[in-house]
C-alpha atoms as a PDB file:
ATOM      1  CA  UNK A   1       0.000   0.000   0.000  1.00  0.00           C
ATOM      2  CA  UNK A   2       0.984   3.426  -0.817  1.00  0.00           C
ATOM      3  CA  UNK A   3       4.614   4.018  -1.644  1.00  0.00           C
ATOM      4  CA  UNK A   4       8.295   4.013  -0.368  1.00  0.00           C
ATOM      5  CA  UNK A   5       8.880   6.955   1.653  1.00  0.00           C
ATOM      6  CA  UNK A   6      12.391   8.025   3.417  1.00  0.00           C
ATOM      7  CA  UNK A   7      12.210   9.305   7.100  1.00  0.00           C
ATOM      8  CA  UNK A   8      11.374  12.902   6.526  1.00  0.00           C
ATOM      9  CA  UNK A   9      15.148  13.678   8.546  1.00  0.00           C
ATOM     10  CA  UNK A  10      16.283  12.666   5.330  1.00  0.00           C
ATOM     11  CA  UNK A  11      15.971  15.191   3.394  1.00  0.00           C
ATOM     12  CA  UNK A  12      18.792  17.609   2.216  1.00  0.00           C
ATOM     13  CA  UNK A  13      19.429  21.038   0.081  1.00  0.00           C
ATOM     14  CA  UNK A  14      16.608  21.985  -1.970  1.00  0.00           C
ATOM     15  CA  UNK A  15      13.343  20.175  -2.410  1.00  0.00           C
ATOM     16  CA  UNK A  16      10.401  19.563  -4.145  1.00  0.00           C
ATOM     17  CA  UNK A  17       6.746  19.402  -2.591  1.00  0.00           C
ATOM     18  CA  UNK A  18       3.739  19.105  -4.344  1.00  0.00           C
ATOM     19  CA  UNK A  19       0.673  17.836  -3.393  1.00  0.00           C
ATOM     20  CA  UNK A  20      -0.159  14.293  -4.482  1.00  0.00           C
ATOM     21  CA  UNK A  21      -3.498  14.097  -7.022  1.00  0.00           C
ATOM     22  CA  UNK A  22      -5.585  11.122  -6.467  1.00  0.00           C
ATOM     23  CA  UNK A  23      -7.991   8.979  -8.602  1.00  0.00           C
ATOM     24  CA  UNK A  24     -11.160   7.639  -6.653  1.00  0.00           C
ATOM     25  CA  UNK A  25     -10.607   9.317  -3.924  1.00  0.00           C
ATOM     26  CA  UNK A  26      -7.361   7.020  -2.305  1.00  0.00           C
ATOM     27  CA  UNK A  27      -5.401   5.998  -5.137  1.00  0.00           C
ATOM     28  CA  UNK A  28      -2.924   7.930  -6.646  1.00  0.00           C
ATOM     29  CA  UNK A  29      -2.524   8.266 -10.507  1.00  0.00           C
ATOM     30  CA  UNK A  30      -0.557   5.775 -10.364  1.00  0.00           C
ATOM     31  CA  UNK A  31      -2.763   2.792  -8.420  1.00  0.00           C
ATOM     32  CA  UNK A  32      -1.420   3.161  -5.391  1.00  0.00           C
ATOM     33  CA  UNK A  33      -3.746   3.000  -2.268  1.00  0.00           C
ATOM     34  CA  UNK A  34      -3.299   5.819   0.202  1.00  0.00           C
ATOM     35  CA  UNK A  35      -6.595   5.109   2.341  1.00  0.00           C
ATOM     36  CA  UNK A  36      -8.570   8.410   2.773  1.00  0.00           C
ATOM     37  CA  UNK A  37     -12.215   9.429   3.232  1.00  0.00           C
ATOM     38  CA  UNK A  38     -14.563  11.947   4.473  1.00  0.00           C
ATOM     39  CA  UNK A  39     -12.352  14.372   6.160  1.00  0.00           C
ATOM     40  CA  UNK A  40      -8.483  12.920   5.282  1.00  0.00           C
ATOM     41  CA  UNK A  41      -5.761  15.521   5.344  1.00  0.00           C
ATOM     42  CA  UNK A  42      -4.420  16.062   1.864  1.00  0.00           C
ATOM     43  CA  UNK A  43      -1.131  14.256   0.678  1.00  0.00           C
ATOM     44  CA  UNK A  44       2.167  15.583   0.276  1.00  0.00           C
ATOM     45  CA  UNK A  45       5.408  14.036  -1.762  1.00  0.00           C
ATOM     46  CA  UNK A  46       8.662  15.873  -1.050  1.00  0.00           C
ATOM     47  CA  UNK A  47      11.778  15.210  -2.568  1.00  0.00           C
ATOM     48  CA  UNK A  48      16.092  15.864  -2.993  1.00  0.00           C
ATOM     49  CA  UNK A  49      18.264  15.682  -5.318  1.00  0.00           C
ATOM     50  CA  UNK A  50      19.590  13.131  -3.957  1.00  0.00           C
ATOM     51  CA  UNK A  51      16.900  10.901  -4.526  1.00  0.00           C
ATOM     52  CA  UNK A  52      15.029  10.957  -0.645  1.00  0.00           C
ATOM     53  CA  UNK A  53      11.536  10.988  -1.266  1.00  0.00           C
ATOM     54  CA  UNK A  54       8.813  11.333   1.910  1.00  0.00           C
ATOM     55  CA  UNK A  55       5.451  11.926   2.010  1.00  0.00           C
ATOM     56  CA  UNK A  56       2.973  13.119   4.413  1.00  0.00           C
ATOM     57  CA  UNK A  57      -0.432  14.598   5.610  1.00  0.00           C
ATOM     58  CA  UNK A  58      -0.644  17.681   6.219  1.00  0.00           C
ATOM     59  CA  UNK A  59      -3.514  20.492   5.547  1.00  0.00           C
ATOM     60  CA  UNK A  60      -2.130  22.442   3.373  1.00  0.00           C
ATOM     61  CA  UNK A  61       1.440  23.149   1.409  1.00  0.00           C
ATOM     62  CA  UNK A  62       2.807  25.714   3.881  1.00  0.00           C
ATOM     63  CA  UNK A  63       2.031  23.005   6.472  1.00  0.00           C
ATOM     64  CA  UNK A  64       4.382  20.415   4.903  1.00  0.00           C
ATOM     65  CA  UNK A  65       6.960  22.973   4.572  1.00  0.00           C
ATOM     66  CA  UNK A  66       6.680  24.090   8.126  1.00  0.00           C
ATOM     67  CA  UNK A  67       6.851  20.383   9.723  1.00  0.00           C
ATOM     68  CA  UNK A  68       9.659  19.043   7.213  1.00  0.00           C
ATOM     69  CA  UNK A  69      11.682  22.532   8.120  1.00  0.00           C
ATOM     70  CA  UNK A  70      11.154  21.466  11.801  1.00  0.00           C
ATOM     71  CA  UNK A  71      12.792  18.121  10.953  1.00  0.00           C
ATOM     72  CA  UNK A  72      15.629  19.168   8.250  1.00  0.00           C
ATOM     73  CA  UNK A  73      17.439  22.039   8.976  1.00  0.00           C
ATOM     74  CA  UNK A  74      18.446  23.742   6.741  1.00  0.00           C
ATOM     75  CA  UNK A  75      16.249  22.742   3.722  1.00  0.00           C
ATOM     76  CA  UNK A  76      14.768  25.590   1.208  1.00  0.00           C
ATOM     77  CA  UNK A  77      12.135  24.544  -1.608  1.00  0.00           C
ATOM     78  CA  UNK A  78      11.610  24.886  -5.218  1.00  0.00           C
ATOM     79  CA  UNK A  79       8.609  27.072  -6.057  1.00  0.00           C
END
């Protein structure tokens, strides 16, 4: 279920965050279950450079930024 995902202390340098679009509701476009429902957080997928990759729930983008910050110093983001 779902996919691979790093520890978020993994991350390093600049990253990439988007939110994750699903299909059905808790799949991902690419048929990946993510569970979900009536009131799930929204998905995040941030990743390096060097290849980390983590995702997470948060509310909103500027919430994913704020709790991976709090985890990786250091870290800035592409737009």
């Amino acid at each position: 279920m779902g996919r691979r995902s790093d520890p978020e202390v993994s991350l390093v340098g600049k990253v990439h965050l988007r939110c994750v679009p699903f299909v059905d509701g808790d799949y991902d476009q690419g048929g990946a279950y993510w569970g979900g429902g009536c009131g799930t957080m929204p998905l995040f997928c941030a990743w390096d450079d060097d290849g980390h990759i983590h995702y997470l729930r948060t509310a909103s983008r500027d919430g994913a930024k704020y709790w991976l910050r709090s985890c990786n110093s250091g870290i800035t983001f592409y737009r």
